[in-house]
N, C-alpha and C. Protein backbone atom coordinates (compact mmCIF):
# COMPACT_ATOMS: atom_id res chain seq x y z
N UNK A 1 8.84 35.44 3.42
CA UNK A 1 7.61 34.82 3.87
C UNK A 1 7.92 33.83 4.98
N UNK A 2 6.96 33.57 5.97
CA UNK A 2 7.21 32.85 7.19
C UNK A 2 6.10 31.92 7.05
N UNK A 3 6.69 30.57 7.35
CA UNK A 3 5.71 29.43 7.77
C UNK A 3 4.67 29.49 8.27
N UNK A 4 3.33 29.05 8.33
CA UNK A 4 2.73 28.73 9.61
C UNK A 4 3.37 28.17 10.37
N UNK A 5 2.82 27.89 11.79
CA UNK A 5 3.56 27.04 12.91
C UNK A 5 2.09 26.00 13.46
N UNK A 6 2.41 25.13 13.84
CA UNK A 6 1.58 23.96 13.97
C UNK A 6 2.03 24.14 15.67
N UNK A 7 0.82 24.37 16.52
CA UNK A 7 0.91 24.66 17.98
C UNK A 7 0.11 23.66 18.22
N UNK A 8 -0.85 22.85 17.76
CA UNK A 8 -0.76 21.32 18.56
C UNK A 8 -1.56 20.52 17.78
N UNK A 9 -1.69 19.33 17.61
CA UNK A 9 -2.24 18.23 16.70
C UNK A 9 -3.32 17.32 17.51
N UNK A 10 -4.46 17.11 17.34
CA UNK A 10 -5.22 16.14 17.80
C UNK A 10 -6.04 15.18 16.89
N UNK A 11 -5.90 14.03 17.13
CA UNK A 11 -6.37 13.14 15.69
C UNK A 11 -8.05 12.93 16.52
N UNK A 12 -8.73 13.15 15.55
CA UNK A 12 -10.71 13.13 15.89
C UNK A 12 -10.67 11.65 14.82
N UNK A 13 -10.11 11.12 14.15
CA UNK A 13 -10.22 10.18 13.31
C UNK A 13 -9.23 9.45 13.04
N UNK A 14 -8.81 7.73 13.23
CA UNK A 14 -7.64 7.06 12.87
C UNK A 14 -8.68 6.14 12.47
N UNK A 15 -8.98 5.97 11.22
CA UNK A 15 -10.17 4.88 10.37
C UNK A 15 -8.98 3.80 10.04
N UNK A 16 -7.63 4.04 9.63
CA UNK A 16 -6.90 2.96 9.19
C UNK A 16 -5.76 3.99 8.89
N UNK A 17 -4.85 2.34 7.58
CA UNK A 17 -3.40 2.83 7.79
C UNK A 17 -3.64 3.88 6.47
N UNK A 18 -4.67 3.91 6.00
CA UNK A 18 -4.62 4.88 4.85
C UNK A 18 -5.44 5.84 5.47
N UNK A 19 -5.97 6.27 6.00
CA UNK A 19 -6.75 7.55 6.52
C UNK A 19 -6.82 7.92 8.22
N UNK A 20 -6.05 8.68 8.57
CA UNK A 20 -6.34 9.64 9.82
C UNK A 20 -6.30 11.17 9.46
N UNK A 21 -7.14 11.73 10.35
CA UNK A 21 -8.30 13.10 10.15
C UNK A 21 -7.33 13.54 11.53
N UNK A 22 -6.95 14.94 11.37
CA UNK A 22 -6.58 15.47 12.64
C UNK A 22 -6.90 16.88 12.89
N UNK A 23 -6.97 17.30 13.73
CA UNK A 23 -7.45 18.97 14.02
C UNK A 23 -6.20 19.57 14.27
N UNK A 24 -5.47 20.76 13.57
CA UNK A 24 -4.36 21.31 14.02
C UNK A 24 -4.80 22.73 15.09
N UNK A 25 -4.10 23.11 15.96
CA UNK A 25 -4.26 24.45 15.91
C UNK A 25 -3.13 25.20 15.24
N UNK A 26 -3.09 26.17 14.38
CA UNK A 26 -2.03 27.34 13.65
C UNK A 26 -2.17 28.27 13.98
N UNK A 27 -0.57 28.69 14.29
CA UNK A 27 -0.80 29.91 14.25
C UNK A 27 0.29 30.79 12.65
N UNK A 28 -0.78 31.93 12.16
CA UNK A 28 -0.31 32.36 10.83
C UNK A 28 0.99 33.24 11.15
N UNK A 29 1.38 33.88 10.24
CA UNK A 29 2.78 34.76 10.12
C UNK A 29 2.26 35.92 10.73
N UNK A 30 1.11 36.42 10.43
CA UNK A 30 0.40 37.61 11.49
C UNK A 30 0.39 37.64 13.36
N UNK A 31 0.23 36.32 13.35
CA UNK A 31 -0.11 35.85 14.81
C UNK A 31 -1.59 35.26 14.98
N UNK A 32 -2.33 36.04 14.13
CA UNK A 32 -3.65 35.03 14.07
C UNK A 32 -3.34 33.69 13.94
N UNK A 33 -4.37 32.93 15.60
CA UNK A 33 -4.49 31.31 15.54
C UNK A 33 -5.67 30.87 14.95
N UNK A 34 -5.44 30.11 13.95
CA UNK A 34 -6.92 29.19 14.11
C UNK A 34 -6.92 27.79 14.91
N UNK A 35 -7.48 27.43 15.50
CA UNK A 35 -7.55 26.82 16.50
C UNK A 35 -7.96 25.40 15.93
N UNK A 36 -8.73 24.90 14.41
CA UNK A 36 -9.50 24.08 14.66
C UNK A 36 -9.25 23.64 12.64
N UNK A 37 -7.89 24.08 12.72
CA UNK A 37 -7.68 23.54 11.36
C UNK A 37 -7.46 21.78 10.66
N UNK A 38 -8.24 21.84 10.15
CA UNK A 38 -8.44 20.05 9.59
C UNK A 38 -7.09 19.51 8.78
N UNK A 39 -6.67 18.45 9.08
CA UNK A 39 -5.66 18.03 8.17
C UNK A 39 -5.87 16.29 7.72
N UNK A 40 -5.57 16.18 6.94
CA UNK A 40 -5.14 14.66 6.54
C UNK A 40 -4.44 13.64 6.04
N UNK A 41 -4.43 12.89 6.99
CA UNK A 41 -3.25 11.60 6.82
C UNK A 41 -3.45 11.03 6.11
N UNK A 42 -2.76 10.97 4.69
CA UNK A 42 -2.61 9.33 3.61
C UNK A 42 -1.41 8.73 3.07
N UNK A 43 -1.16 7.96 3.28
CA UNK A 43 0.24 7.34 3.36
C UNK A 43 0.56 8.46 1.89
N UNK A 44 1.92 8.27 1.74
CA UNK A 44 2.76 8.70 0.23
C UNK A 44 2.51 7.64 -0.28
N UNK A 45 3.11 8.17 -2.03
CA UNK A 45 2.67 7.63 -2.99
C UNK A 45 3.12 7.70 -3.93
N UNK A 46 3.16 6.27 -5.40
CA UNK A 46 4.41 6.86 -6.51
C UNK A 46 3.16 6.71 -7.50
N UNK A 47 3.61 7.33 -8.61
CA UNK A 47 3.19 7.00 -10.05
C UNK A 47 4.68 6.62 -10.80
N UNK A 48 4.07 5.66 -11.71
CA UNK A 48 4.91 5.59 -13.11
C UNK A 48 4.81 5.42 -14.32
N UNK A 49 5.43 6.31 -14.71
CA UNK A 49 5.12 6.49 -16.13
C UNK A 49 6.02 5.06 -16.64
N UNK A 50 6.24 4.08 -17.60
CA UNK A 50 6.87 3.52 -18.32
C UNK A 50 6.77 3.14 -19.47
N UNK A 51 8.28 3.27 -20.06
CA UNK A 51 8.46 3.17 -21.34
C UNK A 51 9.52 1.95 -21.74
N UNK A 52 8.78 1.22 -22.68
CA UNK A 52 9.06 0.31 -23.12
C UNK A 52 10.70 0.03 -23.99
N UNK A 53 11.46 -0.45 -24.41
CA UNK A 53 12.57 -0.87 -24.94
C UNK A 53 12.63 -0.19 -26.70
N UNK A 54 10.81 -0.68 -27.20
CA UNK A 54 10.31 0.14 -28.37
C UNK A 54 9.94 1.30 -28.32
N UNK A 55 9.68 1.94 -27.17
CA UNK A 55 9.00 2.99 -27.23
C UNK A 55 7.51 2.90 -27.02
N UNK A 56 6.97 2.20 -26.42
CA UNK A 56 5.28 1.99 -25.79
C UNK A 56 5.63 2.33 -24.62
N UNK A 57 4.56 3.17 -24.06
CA UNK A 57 4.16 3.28 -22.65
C UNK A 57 2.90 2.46 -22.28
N UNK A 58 3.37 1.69 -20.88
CA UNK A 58 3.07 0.67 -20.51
C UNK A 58 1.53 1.56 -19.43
N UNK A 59 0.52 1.87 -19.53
CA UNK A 59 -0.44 2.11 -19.21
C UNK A 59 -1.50 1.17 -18.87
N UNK A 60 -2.72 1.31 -17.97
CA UNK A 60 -3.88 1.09 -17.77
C UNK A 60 -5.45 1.68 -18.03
N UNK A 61 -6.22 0.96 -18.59
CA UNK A 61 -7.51 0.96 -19.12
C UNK A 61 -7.94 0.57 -17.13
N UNK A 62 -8.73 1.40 -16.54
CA UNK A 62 -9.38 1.03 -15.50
C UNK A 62 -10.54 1.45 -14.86
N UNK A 63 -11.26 0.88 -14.14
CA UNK A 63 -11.93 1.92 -13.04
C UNK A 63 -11.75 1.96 -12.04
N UNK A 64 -11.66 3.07 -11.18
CA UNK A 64 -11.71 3.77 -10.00
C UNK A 64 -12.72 3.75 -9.26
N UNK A 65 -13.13 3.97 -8.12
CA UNK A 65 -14.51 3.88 -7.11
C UNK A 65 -14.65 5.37 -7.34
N UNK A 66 -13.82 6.50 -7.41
CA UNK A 66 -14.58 7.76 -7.40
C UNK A 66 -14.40 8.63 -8.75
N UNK A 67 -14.26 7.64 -10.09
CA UNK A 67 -14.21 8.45 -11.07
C UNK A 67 -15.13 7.44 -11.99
N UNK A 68 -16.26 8.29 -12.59
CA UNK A 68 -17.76 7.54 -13.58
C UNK A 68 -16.59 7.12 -14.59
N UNK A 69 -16.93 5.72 -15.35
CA UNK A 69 -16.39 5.30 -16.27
C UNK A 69 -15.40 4.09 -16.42
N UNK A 70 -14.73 4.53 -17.13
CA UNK A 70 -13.16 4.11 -17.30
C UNK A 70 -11.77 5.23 -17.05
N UNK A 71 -11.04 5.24 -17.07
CA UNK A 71 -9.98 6.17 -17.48
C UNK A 71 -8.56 4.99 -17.58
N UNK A 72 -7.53 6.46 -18.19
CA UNK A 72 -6.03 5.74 -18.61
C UNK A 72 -5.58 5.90 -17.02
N UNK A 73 -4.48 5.08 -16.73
CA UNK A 73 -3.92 4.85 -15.39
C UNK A 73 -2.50 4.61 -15.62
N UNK A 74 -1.67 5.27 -14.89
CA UNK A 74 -0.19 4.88 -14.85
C UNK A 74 0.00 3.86 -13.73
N UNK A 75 1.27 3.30 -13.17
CA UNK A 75 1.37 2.17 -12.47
C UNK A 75 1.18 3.07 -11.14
N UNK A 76 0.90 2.47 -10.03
CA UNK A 76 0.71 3.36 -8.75
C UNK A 76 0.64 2.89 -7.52
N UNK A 77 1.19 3.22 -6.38
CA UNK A 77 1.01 2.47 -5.37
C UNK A 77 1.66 3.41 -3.95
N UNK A 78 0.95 2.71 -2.86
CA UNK A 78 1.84 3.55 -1.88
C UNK A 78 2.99 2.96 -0.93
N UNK A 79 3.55 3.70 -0.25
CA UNK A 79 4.87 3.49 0.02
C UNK A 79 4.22 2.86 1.56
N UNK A 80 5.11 1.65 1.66
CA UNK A 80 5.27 0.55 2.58
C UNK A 80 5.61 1.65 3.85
N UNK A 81 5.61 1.41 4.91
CA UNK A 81 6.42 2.19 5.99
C UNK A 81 7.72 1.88 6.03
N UNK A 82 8.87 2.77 5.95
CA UNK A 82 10.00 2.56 5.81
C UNK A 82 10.94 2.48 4.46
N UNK A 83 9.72 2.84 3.53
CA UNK A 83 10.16 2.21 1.86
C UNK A 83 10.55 3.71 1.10
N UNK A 84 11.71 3.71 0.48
CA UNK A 84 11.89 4.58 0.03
C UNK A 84 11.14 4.34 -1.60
N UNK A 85 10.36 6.00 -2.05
CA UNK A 85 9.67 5.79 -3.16
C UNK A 85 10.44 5.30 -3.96
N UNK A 86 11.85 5.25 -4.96
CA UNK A 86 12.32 4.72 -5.59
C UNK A 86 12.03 2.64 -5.35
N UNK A 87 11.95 2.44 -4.21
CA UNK A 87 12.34 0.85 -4.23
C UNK A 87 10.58 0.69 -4.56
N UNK A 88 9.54 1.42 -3.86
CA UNK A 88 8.38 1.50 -4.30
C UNK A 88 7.70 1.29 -5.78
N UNK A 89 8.38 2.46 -6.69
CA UNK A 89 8.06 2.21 -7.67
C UNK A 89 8.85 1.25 -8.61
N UNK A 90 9.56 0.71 -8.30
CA UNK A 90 10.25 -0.87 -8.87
C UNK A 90 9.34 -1.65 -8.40
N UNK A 91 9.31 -1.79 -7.50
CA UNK A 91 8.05 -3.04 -6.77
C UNK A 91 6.70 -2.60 -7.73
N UNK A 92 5.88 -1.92 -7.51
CA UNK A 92 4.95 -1.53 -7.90
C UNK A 92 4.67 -2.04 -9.44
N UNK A 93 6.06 -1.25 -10.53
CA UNK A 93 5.92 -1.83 -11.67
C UNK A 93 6.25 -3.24 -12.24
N UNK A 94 7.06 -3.80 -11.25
CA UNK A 94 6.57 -5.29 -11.80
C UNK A 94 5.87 -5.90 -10.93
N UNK A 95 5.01 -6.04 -9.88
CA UNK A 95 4.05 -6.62 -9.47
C UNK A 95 2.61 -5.93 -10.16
N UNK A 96 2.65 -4.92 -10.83
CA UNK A 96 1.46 -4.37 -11.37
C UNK A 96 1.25 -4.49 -13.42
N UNK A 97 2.82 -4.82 -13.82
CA UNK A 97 3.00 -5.17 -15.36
C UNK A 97 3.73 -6.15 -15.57
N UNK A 98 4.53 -7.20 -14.66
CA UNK A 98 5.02 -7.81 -14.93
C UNK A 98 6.81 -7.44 -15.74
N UNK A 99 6.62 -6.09 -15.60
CA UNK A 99 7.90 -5.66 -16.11
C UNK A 99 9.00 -4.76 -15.19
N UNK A 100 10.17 -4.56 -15.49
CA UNK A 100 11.42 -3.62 -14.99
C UNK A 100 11.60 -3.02 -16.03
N UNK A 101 12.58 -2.21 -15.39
CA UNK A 101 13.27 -1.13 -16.26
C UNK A 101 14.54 -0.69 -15.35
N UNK A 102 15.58 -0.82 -16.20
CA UNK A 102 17.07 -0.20 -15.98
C UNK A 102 17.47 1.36 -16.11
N UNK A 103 16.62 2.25 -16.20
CA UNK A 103 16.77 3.63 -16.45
C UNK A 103 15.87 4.14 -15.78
N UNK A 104 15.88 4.69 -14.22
CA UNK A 104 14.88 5.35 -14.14
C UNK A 104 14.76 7.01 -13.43
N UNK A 105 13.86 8.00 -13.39
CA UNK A 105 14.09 9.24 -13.46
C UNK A 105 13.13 9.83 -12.59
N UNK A 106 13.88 10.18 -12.02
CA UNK A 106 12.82 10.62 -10.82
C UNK A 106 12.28 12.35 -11.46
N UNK A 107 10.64 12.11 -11.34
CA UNK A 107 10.33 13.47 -11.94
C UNK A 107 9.51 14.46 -10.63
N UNK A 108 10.42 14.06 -9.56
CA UNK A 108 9.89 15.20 -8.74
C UNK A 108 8.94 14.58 -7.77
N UNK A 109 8.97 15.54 -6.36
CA UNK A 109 7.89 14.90 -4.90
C UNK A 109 7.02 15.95 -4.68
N UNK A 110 5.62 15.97 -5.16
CA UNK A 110 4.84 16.72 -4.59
C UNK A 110 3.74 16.61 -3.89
N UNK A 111 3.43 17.79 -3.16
CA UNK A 111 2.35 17.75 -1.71
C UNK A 111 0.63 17.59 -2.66
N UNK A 112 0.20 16.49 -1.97
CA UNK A 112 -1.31 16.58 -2.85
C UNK A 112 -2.05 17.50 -2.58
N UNK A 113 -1.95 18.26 -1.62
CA UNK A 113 -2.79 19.14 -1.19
C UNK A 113 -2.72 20.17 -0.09
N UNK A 114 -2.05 20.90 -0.41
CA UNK A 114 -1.03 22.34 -0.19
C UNK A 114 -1.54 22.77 1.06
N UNK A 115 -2.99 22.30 1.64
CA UNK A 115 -3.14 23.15 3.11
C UNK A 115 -3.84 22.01 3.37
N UNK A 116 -4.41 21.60 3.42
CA UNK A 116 -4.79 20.01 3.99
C UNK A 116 -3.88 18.85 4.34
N UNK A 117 -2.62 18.61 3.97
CA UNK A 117 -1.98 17.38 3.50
C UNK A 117 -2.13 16.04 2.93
N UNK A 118 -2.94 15.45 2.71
CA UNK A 118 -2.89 13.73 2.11
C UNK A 118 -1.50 13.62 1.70
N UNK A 119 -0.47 13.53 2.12
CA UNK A 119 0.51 12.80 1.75
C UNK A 119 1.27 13.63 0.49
N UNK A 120 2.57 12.65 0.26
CA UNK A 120 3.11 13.17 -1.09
C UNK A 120 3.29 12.23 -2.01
N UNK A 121 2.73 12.76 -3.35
CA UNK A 121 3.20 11.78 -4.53
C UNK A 121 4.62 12.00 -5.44
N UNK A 122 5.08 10.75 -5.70
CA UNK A 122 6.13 10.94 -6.39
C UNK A 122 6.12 9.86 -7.05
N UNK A 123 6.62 11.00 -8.21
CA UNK A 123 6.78 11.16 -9.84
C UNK A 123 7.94 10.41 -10.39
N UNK A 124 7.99 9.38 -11.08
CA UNK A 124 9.07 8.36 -11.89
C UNK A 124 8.98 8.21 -13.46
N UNK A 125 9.50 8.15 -14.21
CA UNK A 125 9.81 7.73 -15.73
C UNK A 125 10.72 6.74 -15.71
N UNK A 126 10.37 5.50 -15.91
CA UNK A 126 10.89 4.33 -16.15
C UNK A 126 11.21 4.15 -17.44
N UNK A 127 12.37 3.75 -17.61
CA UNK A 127 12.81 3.97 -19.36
C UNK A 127 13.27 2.36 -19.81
N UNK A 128 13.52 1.80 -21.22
CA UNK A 128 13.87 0.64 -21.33
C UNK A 128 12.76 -0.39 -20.55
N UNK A 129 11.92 -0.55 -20.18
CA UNK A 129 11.32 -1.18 -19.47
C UNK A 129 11.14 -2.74 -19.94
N UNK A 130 11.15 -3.91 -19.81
CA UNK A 130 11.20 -5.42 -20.69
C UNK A 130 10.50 -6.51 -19.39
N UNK A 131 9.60 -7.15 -20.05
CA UNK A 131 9.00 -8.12 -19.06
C UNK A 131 9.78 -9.03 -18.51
N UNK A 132 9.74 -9.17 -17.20
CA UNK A 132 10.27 -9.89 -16.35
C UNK A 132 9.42 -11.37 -15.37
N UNK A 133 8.11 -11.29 -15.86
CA UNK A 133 7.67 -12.08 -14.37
C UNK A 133 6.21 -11.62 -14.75
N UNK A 134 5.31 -12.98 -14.51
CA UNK A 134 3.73 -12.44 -14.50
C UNK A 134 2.89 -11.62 -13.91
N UNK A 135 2.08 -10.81 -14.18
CA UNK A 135 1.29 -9.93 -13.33
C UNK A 135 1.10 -10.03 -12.11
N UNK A 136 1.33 -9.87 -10.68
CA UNK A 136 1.18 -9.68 -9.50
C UNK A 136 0.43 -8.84 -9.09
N UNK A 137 -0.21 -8.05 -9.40
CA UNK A 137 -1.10 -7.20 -9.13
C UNK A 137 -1.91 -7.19 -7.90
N UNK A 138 -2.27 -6.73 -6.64
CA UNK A 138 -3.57 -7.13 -5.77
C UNK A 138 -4.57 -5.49 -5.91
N UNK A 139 -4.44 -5.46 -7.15
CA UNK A 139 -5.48 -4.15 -7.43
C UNK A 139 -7.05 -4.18 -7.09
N UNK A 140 -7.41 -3.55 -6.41
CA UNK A 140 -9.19 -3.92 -6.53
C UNK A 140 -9.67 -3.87 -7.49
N UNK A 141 -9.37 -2.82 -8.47
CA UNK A 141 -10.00 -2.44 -9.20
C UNK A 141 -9.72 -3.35 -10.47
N UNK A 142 -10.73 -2.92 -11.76
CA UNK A 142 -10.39 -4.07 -12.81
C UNK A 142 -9.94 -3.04 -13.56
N UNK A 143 -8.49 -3.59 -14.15
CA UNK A 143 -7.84 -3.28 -15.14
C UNK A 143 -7.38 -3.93 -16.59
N UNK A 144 -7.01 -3.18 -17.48
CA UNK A 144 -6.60 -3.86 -18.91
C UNK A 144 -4.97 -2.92 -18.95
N UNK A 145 -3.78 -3.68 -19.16
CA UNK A 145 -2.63 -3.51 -19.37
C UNK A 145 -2.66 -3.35 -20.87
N UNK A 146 -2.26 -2.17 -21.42
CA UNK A 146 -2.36 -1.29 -22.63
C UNK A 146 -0.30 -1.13 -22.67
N UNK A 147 -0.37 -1.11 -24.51
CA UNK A 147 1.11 -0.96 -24.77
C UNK A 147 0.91 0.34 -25.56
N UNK A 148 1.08 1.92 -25.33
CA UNK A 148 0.30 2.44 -26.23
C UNK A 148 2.03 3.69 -26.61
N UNK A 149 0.99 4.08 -27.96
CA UNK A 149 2.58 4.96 -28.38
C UNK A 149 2.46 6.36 -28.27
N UNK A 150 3.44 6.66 -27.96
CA UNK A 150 3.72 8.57 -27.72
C UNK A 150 2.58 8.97 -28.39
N UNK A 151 2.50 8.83 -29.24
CA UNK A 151 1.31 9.50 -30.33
C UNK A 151 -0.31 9.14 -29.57
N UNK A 152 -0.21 8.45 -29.22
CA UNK A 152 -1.78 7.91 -28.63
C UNK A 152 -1.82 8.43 -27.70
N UNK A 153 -0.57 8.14 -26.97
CA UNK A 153 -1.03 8.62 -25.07
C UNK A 153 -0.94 10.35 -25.35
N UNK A 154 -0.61 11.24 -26.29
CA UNK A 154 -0.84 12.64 -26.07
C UNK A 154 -2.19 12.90 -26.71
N UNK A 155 -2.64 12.38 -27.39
CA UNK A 155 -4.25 11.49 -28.07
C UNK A 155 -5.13 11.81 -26.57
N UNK A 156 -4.96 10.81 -26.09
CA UNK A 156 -5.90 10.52 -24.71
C UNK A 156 -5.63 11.61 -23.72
N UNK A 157 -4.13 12.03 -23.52
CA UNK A 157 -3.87 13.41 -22.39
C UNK A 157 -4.87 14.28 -23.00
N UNK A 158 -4.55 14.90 -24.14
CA UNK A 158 -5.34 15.78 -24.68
C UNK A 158 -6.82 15.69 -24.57
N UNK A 159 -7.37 14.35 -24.75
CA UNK A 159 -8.87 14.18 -24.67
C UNK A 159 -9.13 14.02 -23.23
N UNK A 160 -8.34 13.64 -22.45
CA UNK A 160 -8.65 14.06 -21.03
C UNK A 160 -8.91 12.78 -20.92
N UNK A 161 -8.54 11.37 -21.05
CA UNK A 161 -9.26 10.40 -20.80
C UNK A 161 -7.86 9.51 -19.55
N UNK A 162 -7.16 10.67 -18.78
CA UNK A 162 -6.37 10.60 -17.76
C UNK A 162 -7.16 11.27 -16.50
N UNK A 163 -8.16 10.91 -15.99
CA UNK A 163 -9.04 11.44 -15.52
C UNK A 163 -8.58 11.84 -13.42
N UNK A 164 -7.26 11.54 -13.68
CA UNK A 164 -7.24 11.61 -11.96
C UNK A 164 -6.20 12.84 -12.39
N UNK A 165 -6.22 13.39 -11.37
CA UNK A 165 -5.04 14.91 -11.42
C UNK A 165 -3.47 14.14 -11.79
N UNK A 166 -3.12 13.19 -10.61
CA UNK A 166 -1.82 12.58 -10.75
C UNK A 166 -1.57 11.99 -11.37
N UNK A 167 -2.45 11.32 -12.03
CA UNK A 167 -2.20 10.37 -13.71
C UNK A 167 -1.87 11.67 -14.84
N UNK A 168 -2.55 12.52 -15.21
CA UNK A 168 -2.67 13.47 -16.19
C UNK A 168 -0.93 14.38 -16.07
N UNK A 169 -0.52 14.39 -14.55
CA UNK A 169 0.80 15.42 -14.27
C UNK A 169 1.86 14.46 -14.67
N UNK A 170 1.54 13.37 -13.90
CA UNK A 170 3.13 12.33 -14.55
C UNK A 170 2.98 12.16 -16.06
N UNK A 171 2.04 12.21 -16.25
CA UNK A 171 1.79 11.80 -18.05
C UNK A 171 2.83 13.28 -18.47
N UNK A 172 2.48 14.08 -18.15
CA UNK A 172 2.82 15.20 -18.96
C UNK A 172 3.96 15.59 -18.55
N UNK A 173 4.57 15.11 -17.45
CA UNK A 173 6.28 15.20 -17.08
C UNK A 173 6.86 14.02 -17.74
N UNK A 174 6.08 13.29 -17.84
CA UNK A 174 7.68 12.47 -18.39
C UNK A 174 7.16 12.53 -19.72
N UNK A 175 6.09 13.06 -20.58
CA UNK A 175 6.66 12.98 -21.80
C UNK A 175 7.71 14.78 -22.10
N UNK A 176 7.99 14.90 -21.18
CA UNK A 176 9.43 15.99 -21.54
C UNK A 176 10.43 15.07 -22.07
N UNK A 177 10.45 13.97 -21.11
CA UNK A 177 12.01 13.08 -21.35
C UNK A 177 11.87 12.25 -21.94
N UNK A 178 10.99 11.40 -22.81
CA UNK A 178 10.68 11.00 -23.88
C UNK A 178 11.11 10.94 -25.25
């Protein structure tokens, strides 16, 4: 199988550092071009799963602007320019729980969206995790920091109350290594 090829890029949209809109032209493995293919820019991005010293995973009770409700939330954030996701998701989890962790496992980098682009998320399991330092957080959103156990959080996976795609996938990769 052969790549597409990306024969030229024009941005119709730079709204900020989290969103630019660009028009590609492609051409396919056939030779058919499309001329006027949409793509999009969003910085990368980590999740983390973490697990506590006892065995709690360190989760969020939150809301989101584009999901009705509440849902469960892993720690999350995006990558600084220049930041490799590993130093990301250290930062992330103790400015977002107040905690570290000495064991951690990278569970993989994937594309959010296979012909569009938004960026890539990547996947961590933080193990041993022990409070270090008060909440730092600059989240918009309002959250509740939850200590919850293997048994609960496959409780809530199962009931679906992981309501974003990338919360629900890291949930369910790192409880392999669990």
């Amino acid at each position: 199988m052969q790549p597409w090829k990306t024969l030229s890029r024009q941005t119709i949209l730079n709204y900020s550092k989290f969103l630019t809109v660009e028009q590609h032209a492609v051409e396919l493995p056939t030779g058919q071009v499309i001329p006027d293919w949409p793509w999009v820019v969003t910085p990368d991005y980590i999740n983390v799963v973490a697990v506590t010293e006892d065995g709690r995973f360190l989760l969020f009770r939150q809301t989101k602007y584009s999901v009705p409700g509440t849902t469960l939330a892993t720690v999350g954030g995006y990558l600084e320019p220049g930041e490799e996701p590993l130093t990301t998701a250290q930062r992330e989890l103790r400015e977002e729980t107040g905690y570290a962790a000495p064991d951690w496992l990278a569970l993989g980098s994937y594309a959010v969206d296979g012909n569009r682009g938004a960026g890539t998320a990547h996947f961590f399991l933080a193990r041993r995790a022990y409070p270090v330092a008060a909440i730092n957080a600059d989240d918009l959103e309002e959250q509740t920091l939850l200590l919850l156990t293997r048994a609960e959080v496959e409780t809530a996976l199962a009931a679906g109350e992981f309501k974003v795609l990338a919360w629900t996938a890291v949930v369910s990769l790192a409880l392999r290594y669990v």
